[in-house]
PDB file of N, CA and C in Angstrom:
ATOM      1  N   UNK A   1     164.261 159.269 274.732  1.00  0.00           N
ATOM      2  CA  UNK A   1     164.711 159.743 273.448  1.00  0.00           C
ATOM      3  C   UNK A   1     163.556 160.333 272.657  1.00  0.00           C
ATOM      4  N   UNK A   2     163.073 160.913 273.319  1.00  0.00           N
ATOM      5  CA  UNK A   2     162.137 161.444 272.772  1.00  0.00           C
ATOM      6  C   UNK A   2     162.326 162.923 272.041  1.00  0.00           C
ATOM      7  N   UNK A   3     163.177 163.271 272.048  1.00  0.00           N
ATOM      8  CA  UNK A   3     163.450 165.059 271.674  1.00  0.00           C
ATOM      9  C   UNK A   3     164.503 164.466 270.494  1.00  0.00           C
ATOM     10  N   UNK A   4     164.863 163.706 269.867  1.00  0.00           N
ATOM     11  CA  UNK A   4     165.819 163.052 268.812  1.00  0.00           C
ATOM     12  C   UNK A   4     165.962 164.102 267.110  1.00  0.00           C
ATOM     13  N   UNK A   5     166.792 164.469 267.028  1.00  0.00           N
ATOM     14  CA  UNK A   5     166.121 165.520 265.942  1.00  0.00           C
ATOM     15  C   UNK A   5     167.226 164.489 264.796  1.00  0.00           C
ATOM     16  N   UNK A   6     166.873 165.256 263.413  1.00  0.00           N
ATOM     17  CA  UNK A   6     167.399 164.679 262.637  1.00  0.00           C
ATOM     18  C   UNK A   6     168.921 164.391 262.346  1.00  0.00           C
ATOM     19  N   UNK A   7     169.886 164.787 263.271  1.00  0.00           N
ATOM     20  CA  UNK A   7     171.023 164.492 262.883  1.00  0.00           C
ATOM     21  C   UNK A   7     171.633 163.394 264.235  1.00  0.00           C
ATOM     22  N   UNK A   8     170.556 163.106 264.720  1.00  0.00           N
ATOM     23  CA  UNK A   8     170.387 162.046 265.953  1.00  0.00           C
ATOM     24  C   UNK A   8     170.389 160.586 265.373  1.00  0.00           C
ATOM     25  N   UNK A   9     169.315 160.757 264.676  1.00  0.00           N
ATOM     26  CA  UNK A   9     168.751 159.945 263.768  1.00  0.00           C
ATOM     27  C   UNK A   9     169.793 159.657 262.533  1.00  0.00           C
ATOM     28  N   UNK A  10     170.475 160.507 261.706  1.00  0.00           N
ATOM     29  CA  UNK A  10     171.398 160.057 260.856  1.00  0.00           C
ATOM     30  C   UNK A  10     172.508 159.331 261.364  1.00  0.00           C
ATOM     31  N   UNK A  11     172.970 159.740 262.925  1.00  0.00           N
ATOM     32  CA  UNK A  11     173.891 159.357 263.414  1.00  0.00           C
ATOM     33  C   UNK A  11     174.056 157.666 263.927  1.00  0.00           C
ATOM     34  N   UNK A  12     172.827 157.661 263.901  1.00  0.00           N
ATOM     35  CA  UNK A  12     172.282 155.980 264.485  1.00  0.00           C
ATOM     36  C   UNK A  12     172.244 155.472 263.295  1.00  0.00           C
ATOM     37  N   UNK A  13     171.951 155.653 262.210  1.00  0.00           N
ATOM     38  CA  UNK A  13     171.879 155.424 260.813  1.00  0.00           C
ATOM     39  C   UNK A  13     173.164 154.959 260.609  1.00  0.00           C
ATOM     40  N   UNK A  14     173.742 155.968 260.612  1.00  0.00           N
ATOM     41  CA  UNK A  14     175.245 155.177 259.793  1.00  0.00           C
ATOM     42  C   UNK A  14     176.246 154.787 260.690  1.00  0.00           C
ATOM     43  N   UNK A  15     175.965 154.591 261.749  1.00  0.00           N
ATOM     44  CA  UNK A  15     176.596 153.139 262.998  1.00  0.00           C
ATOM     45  C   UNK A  15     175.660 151.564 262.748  1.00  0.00           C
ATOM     46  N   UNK A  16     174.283 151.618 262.618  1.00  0.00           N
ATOM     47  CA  UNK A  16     174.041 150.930 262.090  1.00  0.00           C
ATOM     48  C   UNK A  16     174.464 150.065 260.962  1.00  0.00           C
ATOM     49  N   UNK A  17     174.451 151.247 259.595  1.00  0.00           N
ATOM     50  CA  UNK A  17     175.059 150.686 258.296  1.00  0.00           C
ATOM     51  C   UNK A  17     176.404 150.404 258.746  1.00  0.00           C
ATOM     52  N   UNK A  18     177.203 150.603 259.557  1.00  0.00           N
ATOM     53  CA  UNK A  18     178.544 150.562 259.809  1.00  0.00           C
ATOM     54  C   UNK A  18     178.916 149.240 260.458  1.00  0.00           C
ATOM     55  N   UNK A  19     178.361 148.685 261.542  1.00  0.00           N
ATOM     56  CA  UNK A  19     178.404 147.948 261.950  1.00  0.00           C
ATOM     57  C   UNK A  19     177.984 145.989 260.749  1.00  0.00           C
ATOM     58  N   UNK A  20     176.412 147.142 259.963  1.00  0.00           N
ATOM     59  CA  UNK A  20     176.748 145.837 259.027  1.00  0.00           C
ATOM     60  C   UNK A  20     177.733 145.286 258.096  1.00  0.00           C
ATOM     61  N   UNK A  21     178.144 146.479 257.267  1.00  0.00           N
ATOM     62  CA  UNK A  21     179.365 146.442 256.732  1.00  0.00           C
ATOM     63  C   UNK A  21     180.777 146.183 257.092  1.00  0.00           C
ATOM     64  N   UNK A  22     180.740 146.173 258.524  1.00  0.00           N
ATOM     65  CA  UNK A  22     182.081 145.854 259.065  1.00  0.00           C
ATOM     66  C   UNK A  22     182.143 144.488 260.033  1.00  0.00           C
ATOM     67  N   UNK A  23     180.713 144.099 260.419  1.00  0.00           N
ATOM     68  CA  UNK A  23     180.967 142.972 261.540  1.00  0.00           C
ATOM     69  C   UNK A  23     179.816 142.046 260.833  1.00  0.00           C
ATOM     70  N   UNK A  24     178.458 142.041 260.307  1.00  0.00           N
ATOM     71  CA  UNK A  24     177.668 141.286 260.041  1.00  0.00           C
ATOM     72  C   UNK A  24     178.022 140.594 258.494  1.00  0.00           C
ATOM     73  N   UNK A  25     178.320 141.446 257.487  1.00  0.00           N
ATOM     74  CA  UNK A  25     178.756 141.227 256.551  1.00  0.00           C
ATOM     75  C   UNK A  25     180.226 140.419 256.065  1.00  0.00           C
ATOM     76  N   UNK A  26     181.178 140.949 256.852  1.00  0.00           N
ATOM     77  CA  UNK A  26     182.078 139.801 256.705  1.00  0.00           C
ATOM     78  C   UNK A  26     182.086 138.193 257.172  1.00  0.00           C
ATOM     79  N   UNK A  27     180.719 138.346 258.400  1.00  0.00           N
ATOM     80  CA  UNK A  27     180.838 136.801 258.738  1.00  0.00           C
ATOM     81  C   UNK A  27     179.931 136.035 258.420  1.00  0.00           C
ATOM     82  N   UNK A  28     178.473 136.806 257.018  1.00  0.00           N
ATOM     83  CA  UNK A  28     177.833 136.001 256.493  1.00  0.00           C
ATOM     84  C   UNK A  28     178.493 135.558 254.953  1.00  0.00           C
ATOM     85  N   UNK A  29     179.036 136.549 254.075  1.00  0.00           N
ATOM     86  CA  UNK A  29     179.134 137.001 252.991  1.00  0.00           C
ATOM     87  C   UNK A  29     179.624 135.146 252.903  1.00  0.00           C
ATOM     88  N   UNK A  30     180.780 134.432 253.534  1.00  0.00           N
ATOM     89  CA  UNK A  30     181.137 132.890 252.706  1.00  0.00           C
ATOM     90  C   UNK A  30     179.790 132.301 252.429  1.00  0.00           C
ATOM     91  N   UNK A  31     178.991 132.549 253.563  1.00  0.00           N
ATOM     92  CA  UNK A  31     177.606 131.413 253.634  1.00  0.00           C
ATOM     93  C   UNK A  31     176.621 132.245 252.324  1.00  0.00           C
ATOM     94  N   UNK A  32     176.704 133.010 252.128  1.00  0.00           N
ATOM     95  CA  UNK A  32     175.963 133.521 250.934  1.00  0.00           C
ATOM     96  C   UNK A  32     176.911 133.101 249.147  1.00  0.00           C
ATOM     97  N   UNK A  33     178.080 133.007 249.433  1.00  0.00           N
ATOM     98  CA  UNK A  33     178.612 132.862 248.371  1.00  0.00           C
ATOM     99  C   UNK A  33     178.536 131.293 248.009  1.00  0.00           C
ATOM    100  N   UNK A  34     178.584 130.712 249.065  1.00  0.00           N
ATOM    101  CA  UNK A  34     178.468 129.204 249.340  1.00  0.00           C
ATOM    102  C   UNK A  34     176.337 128.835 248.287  1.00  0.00           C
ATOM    103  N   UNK A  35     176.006 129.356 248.816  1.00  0.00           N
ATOM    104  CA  UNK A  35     174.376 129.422 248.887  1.00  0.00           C
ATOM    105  C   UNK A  35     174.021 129.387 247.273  1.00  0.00           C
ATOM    106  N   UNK A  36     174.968 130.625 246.626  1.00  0.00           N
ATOM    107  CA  UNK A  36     174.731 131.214 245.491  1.00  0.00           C
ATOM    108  C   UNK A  36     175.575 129.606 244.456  1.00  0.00           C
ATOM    109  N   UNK A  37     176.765 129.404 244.900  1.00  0.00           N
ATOM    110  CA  UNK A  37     177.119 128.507 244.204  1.00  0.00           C
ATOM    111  C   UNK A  37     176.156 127.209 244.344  1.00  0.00           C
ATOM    112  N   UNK A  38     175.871 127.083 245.069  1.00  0.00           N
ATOM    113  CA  UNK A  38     174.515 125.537 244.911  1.00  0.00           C
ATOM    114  C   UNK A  38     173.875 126.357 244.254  1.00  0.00           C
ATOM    115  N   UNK A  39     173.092 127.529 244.371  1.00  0.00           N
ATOM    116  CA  UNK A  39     172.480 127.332 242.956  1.00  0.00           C
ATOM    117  C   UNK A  39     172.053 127.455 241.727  1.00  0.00           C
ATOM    118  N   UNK A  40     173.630 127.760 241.350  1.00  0.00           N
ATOM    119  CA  UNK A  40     174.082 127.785 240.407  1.00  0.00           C
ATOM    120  C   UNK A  40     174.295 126.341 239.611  1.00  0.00           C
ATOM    121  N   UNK A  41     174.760 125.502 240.600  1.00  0.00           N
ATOM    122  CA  UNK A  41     175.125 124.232 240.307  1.00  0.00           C
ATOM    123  C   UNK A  41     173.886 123.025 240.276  1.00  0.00           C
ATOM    124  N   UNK A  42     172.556 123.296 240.746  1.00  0.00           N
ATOM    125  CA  UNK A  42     171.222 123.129 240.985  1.00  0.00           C
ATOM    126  C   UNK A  42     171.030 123.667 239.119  1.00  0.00           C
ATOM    127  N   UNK A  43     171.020 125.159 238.680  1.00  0.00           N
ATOM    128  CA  UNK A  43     170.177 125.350 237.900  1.00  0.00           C
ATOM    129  C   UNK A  43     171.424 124.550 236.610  1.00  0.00           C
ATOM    130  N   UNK A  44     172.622 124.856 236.460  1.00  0.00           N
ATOM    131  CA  UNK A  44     173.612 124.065 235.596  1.00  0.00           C
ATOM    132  C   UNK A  44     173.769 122.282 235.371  1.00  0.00           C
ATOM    133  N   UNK A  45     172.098 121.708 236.617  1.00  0.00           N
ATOM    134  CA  UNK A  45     172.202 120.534 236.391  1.00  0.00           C
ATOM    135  C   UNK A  45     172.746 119.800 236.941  1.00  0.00           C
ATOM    136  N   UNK A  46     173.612 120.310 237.804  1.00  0.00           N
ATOM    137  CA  UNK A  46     174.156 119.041 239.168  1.00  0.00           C
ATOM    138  C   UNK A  46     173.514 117.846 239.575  1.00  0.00           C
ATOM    139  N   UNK A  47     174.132 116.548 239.519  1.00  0.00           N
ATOM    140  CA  UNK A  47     173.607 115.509 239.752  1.00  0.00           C
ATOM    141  C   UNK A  47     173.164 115.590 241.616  1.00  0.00           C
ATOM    142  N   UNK A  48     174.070 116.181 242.155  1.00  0.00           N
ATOM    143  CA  UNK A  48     174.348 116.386 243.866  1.00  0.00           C
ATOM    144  C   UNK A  48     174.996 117.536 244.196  1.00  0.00           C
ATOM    145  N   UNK A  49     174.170 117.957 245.063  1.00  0.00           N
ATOM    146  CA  UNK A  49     175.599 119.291 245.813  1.00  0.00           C
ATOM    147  C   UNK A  49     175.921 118.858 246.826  1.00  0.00           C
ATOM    148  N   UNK A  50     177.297 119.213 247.738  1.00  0.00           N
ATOM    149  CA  UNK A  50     177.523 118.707 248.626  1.00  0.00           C
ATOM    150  C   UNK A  50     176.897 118.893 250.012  1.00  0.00           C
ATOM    151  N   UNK A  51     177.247 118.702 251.474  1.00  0.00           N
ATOM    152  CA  UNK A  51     176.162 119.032 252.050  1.00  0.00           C
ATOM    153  C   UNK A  51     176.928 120.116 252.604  1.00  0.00           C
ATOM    154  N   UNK A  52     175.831 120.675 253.780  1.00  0.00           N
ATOM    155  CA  UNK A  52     176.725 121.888 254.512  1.00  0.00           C
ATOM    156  C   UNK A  52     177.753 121.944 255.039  1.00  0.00           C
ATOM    157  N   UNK A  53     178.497 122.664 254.478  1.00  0.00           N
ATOM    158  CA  UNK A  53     179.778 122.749 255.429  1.00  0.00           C
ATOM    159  C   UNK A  53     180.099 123.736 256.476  1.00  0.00           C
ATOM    160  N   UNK A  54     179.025 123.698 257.754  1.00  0.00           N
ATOM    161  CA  UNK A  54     179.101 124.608 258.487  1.00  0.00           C
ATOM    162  C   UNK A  54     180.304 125.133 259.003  1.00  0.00           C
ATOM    163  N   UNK A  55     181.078 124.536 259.193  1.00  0.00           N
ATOM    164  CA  UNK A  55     182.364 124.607 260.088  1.00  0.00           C
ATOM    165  C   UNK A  55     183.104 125.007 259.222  1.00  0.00           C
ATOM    166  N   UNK A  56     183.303 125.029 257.837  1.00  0.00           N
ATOM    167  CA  UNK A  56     184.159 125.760 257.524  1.00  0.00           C
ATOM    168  C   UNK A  56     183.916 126.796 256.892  1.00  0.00           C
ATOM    169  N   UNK A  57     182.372 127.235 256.917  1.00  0.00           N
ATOM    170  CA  UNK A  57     181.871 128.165 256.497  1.00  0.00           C
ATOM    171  C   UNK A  57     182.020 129.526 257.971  1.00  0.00           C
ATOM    172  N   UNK A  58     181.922 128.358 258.954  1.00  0.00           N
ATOM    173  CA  UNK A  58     182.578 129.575 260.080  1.00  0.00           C
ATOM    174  C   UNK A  58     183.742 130.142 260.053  1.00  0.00           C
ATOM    175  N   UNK A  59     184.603 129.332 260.211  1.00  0.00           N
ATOM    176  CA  UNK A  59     186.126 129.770 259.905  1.00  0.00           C
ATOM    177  C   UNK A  59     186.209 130.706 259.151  1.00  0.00           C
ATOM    178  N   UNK A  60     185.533 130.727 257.726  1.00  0.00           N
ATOM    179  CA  UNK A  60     185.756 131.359 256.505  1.00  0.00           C
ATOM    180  C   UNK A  60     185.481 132.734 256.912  1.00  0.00           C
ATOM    181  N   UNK A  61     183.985 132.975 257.724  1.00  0.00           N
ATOM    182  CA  UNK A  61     184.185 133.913 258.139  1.00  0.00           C
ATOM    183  C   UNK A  61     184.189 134.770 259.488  1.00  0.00           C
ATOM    184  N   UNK A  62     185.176 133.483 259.945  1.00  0.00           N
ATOM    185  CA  UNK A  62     185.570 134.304 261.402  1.00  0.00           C
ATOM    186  C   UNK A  62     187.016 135.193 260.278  1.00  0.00           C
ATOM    187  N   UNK A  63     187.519 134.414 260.054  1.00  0.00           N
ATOM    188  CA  UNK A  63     188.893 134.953 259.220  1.00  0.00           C
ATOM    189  C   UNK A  63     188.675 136.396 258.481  1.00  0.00           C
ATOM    190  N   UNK A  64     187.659 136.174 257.736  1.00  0.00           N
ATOM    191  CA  UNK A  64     186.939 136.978 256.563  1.00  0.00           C
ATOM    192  C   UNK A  64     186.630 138.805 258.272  1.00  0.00           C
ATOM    193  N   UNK A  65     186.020 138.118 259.065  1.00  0.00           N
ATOM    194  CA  UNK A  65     186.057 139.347 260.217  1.00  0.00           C
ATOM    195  C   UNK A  65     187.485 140.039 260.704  1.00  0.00           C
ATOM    196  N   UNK A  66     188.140 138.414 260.825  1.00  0.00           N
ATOM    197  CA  UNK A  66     189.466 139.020 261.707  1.00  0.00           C
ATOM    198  C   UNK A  66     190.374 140.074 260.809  1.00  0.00           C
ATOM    199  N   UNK A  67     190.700 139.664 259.183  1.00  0.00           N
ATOM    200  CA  UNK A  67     191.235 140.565 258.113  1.00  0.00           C
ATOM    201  C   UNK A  67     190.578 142.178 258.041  1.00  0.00           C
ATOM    202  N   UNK A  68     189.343 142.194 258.052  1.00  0.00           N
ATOM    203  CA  UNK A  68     188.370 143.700 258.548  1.00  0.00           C
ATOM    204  C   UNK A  68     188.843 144.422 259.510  1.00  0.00           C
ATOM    205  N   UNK A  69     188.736 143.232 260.328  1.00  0.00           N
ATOM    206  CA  UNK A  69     188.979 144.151 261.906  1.00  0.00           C
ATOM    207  C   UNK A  69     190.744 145.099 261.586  1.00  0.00           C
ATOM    208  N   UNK A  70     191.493 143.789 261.106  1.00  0.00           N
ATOM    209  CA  UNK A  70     192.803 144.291 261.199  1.00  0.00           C
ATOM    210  C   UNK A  70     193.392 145.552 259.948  1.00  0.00           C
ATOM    211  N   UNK A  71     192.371 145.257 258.801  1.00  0.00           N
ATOM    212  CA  UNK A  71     192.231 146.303 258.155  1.00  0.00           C
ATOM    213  C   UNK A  71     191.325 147.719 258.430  1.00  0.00           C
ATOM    214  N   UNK A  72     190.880 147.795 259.469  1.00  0.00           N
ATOM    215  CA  UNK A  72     190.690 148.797 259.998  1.00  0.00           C
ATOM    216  C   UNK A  72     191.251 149.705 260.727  1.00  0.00           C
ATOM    217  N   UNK A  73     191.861 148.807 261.466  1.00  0.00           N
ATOM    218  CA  UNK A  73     192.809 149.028 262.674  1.00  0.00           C
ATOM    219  C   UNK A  73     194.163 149.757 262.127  1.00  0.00           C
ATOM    220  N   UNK A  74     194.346 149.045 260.673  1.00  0.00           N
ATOM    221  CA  UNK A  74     195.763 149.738 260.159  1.00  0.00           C
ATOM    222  C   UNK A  74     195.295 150.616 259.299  1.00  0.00           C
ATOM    223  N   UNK A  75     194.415 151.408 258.377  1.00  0.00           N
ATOM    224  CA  UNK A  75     194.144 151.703 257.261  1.00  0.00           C
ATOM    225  C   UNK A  75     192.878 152.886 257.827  1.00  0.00           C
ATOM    226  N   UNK A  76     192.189 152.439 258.824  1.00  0.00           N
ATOM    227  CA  UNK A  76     191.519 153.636 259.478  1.00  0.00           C
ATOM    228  C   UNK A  76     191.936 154.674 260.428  1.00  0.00           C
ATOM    229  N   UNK A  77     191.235 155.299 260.642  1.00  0.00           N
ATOM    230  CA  UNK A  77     191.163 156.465 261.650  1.00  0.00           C
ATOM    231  C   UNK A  77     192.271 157.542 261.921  1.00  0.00           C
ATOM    232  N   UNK A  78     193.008 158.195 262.848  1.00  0.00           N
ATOM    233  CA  UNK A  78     194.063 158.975 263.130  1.00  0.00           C
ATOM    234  C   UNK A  78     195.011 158.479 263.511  1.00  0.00           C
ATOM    235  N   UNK A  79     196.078 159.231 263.216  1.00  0.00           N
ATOM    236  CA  UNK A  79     197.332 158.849 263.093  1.00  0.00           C
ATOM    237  C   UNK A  79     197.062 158.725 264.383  1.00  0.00           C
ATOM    238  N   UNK A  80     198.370 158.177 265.504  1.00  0.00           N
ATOM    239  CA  UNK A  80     198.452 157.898 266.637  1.00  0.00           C
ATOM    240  C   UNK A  80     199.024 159.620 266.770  1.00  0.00           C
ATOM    241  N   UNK A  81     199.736 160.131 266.761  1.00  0.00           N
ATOM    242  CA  UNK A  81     199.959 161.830 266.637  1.00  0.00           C
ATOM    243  C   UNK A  81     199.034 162.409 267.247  1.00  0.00           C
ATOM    244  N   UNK A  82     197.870 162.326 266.975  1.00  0.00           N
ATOM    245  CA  UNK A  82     196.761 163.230 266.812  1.00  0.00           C
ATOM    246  C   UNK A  82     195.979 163.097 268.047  1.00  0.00           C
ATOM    247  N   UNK A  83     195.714 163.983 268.626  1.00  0.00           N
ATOM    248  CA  UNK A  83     194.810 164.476 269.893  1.00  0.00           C
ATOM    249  C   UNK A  83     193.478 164.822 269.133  1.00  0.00           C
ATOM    250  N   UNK A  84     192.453 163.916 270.439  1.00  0.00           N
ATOM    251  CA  UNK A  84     191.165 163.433 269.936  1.00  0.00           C
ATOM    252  C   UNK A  84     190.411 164.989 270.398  1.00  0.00           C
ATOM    253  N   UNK A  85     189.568 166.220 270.181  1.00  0.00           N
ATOM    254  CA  UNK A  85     189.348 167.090 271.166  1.00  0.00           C
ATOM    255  C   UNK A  85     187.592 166.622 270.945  1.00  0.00           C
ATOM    256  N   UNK A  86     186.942 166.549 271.996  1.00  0.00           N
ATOM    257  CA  UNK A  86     185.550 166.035 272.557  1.00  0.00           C
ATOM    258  C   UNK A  86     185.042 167.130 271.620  1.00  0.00           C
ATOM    259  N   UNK A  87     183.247 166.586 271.223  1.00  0.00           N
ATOM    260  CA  UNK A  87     182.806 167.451 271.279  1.00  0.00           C
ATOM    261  C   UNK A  87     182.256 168.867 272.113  1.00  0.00           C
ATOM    262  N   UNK A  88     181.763 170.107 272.161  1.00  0.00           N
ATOM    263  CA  UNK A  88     181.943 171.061 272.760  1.00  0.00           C
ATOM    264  C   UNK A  88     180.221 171.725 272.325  1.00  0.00           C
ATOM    265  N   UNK A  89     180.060 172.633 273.155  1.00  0.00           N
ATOM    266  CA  UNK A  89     178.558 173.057 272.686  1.00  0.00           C
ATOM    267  C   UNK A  89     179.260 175.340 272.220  1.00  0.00           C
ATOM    268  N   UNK A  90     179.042 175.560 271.261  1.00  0.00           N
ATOM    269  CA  UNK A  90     179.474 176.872 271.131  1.00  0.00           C
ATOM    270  C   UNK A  90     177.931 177.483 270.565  1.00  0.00           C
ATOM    271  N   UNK A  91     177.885 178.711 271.484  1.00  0.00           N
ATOM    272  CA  UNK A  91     176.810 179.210 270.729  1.00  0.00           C
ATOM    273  C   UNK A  91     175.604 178.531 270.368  1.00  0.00           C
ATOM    274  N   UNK A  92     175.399 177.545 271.552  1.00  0.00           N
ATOM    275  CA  UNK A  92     174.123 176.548 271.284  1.00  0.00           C
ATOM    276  C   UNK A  92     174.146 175.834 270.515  1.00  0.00           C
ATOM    277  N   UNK A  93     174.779 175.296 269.831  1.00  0.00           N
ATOM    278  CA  UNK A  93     175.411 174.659 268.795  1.00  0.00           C
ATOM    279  C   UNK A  93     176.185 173.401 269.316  1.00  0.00           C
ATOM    280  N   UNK A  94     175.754 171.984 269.130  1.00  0.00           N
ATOM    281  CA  UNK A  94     177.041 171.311 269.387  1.00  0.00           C
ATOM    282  C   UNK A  94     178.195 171.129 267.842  1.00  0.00           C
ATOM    283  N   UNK A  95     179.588 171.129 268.303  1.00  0.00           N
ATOM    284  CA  UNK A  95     180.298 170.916 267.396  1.00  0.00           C
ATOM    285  C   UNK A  95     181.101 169.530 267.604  1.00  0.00           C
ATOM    286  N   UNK A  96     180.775 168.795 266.580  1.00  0.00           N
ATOM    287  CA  UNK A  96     181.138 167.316 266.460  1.00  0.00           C
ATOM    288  C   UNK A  96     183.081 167.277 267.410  1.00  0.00           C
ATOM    289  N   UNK A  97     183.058 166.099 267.718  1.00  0.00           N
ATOM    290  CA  UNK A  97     184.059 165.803 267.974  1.00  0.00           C
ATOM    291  C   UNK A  97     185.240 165.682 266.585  1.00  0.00           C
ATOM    292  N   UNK A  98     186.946 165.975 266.933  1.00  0.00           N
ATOM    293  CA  UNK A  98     187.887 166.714 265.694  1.00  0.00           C
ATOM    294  C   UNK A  98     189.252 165.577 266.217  1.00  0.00           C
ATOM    295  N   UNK A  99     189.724 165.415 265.419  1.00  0.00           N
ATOM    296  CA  UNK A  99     191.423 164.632 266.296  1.00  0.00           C
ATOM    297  C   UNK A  99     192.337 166.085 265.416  1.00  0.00           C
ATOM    298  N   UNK A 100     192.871 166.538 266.006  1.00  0.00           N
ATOM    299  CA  UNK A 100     193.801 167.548 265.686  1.00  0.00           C
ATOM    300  C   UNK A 100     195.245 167.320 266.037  1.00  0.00           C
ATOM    301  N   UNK A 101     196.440 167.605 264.719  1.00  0.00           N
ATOM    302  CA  UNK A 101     197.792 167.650 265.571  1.00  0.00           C
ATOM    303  C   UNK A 101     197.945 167.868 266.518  1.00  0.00           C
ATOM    304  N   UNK A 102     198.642 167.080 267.309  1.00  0.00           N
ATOM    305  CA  UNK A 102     199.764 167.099 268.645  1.00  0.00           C
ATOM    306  C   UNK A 102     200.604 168.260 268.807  1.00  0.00           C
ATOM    307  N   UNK A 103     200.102 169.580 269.492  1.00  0.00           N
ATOM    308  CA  UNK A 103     201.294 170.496 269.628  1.00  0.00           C
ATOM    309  C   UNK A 103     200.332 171.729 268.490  1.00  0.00           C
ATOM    310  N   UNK A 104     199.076 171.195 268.310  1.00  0.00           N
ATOM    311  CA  UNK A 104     198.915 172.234 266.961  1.00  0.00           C
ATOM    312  C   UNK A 104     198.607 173.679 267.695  1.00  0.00           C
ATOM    313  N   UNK A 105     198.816 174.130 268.722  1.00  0.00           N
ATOM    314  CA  UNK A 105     198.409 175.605 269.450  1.00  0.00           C
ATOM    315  C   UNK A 105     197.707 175.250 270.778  1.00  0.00           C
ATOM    316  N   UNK A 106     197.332 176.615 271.013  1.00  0.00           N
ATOM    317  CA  UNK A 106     196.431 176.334 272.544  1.00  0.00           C
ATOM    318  C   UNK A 106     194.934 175.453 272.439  1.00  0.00           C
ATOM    319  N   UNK A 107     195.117 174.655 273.386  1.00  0.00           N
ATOM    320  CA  UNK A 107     194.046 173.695 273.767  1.00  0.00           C
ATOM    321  C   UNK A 107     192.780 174.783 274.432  1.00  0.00           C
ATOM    322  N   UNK A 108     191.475 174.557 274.565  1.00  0.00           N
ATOM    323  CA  UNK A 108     190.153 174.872 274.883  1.00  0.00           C
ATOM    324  C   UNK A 108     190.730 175.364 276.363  1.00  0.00           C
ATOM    325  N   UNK A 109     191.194 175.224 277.238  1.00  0.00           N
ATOM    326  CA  UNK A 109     191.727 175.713 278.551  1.00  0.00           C
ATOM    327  C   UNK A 109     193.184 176.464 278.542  1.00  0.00           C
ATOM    328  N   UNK A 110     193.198 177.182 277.570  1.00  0.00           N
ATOM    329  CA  UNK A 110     194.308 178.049 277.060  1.00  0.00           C
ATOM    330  C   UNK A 110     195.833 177.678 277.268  1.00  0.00           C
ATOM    331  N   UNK A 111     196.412 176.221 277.655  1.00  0.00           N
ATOM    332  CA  UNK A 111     197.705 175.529 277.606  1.00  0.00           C
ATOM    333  C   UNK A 111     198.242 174.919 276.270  1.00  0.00           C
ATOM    334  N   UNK A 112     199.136 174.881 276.301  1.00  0.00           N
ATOM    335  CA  UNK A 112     199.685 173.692 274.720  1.00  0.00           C
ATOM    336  C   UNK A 112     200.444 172.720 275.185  1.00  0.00           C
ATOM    337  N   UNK A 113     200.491 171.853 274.340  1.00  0.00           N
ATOM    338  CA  UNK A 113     201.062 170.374 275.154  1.00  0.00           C
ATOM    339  C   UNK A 113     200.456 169.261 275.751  1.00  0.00           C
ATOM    340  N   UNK A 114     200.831 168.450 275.842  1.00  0.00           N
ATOM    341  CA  UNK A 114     200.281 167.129 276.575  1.00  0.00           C
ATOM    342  C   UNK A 114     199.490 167.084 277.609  1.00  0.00           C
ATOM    343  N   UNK A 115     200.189 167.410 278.507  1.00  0.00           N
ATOM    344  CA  UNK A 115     200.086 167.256 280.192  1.00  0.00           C
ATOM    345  C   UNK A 115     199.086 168.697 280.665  1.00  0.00           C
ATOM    346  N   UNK A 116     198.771 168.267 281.813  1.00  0.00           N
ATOM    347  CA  UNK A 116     198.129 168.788 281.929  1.00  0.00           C
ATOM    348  C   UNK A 116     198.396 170.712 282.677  1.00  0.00           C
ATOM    349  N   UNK A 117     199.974 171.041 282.607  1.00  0.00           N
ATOM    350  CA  UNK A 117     200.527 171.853 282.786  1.00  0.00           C
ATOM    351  C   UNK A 117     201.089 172.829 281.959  1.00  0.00           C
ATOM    352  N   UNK A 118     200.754 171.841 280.798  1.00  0.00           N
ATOM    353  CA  UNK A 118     200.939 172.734 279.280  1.00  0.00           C
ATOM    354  C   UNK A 118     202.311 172.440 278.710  1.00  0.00           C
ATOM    355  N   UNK A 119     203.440 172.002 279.920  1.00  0.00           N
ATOM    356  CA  UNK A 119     204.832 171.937 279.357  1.00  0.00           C
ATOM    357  C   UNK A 119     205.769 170.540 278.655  1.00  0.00           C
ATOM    358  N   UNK A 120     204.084 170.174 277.684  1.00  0.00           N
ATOM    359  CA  UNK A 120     204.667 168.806 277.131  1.00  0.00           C
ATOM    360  C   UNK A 120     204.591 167.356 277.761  1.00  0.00           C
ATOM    361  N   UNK A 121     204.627 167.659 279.124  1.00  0.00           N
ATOM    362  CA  UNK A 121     204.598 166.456 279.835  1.00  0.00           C
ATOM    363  C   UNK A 121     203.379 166.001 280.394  1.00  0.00           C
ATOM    364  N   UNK A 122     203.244 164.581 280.794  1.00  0.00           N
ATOM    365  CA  UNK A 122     202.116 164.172 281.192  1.00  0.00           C
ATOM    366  C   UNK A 122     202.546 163.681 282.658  1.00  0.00           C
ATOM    367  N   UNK A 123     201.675 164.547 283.982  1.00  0.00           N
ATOM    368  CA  UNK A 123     202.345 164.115 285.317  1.00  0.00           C
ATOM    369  C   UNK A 123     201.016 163.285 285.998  1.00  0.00           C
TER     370      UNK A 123
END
């Protein structure tokens, strides 16, 4: 990876940020909220805080992941409709990968339709 130019680099960037926001973050965020309330309850003078409650600080956020995941799953990406078309290199140029309507005109190998015969069907 040595030839990496800058939109290589942005691209790793925000899979990175993506991944924290979607998988690291939902399954620390109880244990931080947990953290923040001791000490809160530490500086408000608490005689005792309780002790760790690991186990249900997991749960909290295995759950806290599984709701993400499933709100992603319903609330993200393309309709099921939509044909994914790869990225392509034009003119030296790569052009990002597109999900485009189902049926929206001729495909990159001059057919329309599903299959690979053009007539809708998939054989």
């Amino acid at each position: 990876m040595c030839c990496e130019g800058p939109r290589e680099r942005a691209a790793e960037r925000d899979f990175s940020v993506r991944q924290l926001s979607e998988i690291v973050l939902p399954l620390i965020l109880p244990t931080l909220i947990y953290f923040a309330y001791v000490l809160y309850a530490r500086a408000t003078g608490a005689k005792e805080t309780p002790d760790m409650p690991w186990v249900w600080l997991g749960v909290a956020g295995g759950l806290l992941l599984g709701v993400t995941f499933l709100a992603l799953a319903l609330l993200g990406g393309a309709s099921p409709s939509e044909v994914y078309q790869p990225p392509k290199v034009v003119n030296g140029t790569v052009q990002p990968g597109e999900f485009k309507p189902a049926g929206s005109g001729p495909s990159e190998n001059g057919t329309s339709g599903n299959g690979p015969s053009g007539n809708g069907t998939s054989n």
